[in-house]
Protein backbone atom coordinates (compact mmCIF):
# COMPACT_ATOMS: atom_id res chain seq x y z
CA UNK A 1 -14.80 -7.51 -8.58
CA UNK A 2 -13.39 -4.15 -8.84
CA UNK A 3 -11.54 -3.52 -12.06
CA UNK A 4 -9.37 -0.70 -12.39
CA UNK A 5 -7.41 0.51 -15.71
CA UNK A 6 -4.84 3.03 -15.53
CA UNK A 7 -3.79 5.45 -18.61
CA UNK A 8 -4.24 8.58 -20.22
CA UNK A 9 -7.69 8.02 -22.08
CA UNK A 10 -5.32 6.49 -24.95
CA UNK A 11 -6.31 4.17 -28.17
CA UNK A 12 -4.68 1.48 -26.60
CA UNK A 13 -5.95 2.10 -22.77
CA UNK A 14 -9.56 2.03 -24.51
CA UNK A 15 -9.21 -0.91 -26.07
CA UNK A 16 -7.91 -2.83 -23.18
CA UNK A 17 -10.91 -1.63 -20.75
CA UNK A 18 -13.01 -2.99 -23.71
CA UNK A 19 -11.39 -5.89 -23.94
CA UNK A 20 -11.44 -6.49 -20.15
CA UNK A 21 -14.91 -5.64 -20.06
CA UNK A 22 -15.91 -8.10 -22.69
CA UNK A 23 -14.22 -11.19 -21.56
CA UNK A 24 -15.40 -10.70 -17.63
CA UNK A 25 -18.85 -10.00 -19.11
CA UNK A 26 -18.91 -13.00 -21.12
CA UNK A 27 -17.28 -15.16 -17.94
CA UNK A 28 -19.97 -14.01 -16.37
CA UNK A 29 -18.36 -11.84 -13.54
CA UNK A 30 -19.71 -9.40 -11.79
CA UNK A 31 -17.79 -6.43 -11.77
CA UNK A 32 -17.33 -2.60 -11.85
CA UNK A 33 -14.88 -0.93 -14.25
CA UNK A 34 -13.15 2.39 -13.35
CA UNK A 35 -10.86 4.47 -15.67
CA UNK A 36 -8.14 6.42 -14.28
CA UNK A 37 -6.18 8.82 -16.08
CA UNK A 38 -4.61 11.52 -13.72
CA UNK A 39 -0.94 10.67 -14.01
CA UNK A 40 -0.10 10.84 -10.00
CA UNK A 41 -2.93 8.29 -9.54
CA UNK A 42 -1.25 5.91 -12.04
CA UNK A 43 2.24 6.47 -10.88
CA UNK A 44 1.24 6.25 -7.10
CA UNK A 45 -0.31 2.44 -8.26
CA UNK A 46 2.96 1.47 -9.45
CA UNK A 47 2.31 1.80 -13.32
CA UNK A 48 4.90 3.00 -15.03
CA UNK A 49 3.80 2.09 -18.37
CA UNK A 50 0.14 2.20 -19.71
CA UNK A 51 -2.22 0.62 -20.16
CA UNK A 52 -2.21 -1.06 -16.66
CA UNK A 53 -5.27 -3.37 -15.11
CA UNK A 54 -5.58 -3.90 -11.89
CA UNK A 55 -8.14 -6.32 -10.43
CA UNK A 56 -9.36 -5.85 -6.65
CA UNK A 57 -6.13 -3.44 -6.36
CA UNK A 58 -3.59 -5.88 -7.45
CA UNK A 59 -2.11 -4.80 -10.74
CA UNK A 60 -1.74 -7.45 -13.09
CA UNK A 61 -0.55 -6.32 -16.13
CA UNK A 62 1.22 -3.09 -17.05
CA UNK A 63 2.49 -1.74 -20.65
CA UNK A 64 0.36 -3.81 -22.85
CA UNK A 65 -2.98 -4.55 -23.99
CA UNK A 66 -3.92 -7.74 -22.66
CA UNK A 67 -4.72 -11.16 -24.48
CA UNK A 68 -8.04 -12.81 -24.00
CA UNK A 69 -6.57 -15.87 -22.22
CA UNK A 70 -4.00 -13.84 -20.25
CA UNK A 71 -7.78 -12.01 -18.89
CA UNK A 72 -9.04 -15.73 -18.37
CA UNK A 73 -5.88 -16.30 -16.37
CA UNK A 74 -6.09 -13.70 -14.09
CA UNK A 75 -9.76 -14.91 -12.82
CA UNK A 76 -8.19 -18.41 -12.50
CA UNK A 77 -5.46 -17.51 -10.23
CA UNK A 78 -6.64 -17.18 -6.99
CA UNK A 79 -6.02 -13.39 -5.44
C-alpha cells in the first residue's frame, strides 16, 4: 500500500503521518509512506486543506488529523 500525506511539513501534518504510520504498522500492513509538501502537488491532488492522506491515490481524508478507528476504517473499506 502506498500512503501518501500531503502538507507543508506542519505540527499537525507530522503527527498524522505518525499516526498513520503507527496504526498500519501495528495492522500489520505493508506499506510505503511518502510526504509531500510542494503546494502545486497538494493542490493538483485535490487537497485544499492539510493535512490530507491519501491511500493508493485515493484521498481519504483532508483538513484533519485522523482518528485511530477512522485509519482502521479506511483498510476495511474496500478501494
Amino acid at each position: 500500500m502506498k500512503v501518501t500525506v500531503y502538507g507543508p511539513g506542519c505540527a499537525r501534518c507530522t503527527q498524522t503521518a505518525q499516526i498513520v504510520k503507527e496504526v498500519l504498522e501495528t495492522e500489520g500492513v505493508s506499506f510505503t509512506l511518502e510526504k509531500i509538501s510542494d503546494y502545486a502537488e497538494i493542490a493538483k491532488a485535490g487537497i485544499m486543506a492539510t493535512p490530507g492522506v491519501a491511500l493508493d491515490g485515493k484521498v481519504v481524508s483532508v483538513g484533519k488529523i485522523p482518528t485511530v478507528s477512522e485509519i482502521k476504517d479506511w483498510l476495511r473499506t474496500p478501494g
